[in-house]
Protein backbone atom coordinates (compact mmCIF):
# COMPACT_ATOMS: atom_id res chain seq x y z
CA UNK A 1 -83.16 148.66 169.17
CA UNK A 2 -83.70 147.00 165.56
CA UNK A 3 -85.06 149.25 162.56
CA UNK A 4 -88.38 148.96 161.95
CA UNK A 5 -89.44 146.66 158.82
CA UNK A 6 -89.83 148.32 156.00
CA UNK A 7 -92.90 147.93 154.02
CA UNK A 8 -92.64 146.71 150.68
CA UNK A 9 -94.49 148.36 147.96
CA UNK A 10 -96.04 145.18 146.52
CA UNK A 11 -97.18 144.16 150.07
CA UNK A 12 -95.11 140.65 149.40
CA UNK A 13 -93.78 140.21 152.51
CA UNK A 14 -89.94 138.73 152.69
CA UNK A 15 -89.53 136.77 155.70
CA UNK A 16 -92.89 134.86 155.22
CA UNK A 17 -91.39 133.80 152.00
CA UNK A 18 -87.77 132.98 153.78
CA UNK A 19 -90.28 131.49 156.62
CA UNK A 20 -92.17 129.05 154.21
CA UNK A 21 -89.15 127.77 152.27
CA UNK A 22 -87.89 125.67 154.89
CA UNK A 23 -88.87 121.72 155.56
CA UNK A 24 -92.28 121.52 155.38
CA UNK A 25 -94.42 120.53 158.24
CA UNK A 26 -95.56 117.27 156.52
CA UNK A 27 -94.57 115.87 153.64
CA UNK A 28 -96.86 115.33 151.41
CA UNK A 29 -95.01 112.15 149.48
CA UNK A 30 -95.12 110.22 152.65
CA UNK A 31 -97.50 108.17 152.08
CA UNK A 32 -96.85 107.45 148.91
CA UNK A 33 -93.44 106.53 149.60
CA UNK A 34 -94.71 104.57 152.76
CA UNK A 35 -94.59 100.96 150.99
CA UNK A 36 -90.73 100.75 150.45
CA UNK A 37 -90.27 100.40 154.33
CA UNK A 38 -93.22 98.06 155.23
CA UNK A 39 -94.10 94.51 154.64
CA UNK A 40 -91.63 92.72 151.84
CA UNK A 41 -89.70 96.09 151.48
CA UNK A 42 -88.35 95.91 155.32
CA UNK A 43 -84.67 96.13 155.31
CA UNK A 44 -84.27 92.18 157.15
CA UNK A 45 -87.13 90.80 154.41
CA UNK A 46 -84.95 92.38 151.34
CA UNK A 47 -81.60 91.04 152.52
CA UNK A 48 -82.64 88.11 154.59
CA UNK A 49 -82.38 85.57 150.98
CA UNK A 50 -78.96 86.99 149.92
CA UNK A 51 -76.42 84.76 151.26
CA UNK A 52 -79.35 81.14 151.38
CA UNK A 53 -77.21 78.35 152.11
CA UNK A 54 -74.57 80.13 154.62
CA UNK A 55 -76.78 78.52 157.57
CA UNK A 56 -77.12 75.27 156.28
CA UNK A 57 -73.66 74.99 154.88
CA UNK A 58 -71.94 76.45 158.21
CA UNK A 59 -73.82 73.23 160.53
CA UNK A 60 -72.71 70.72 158.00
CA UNK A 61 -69.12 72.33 157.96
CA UNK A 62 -68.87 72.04 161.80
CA UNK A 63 -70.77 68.70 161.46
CA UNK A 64 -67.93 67.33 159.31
CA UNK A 65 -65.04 68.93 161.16
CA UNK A 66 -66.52 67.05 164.72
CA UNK A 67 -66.77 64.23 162.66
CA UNK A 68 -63.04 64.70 161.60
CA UNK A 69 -61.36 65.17 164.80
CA UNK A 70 -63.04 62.38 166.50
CA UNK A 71 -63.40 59.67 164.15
CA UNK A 72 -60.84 59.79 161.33
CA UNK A 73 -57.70 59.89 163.55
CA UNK A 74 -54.75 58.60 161.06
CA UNK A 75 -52.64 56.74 164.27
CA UNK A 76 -49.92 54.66 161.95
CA UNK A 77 -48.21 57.70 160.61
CA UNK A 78 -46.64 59.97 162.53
CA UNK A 79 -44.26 62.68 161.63
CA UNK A 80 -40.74 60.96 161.26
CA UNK A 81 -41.62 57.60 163.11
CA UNK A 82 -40.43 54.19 161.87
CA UNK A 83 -39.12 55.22 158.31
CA UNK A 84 -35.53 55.55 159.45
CA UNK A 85 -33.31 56.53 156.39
CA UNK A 86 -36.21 55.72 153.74
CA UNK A 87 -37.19 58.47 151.39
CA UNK A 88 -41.01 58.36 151.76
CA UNK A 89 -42.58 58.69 147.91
């Protein structure tokens, strides 16, 4: 069986102190602080503009490289063929 509390002589009582301390039930900055996550502040609106011409840049990249392989096909030189003994400068 525990002791039983002691009074205090100043009638402060302890463990409503210890009690109270803790994370309050609401915080009272909340709202305040409330506009950093909504509207503009949103973590896809604040980092949505940082990198603004990887789209773009990536489709004309892939654009270019269809474009390469299919129509720019370099058939007269091949690796070795028809030089024979010639240094090629």
């Amino acid at each position: 069986m525990p002791p039983p509390p002691r009074s205090n002589v100043t009638g402060f009582d302890t463990r409503k102190f210890v009690q109270s301390s803790g994370m309050p039930a609401k915080d009272p900055w909340a709202r305040a602080e409330q506009w950093r996550y909504t509207g503009p502040f949103t973590r896809y609106n604040r980092f949505k503009g940082a990198l603004p011409g990887l789209g773009t840049a990536t489709v004309a990249f892939a654009a270019y490289c269809t474009y390469e392989y299919f129509f720019m096909k370099d058939d007269h030189h091949g690796h070795g063929e028809g030089h024979g003994s010639e240094e090629h400068h």
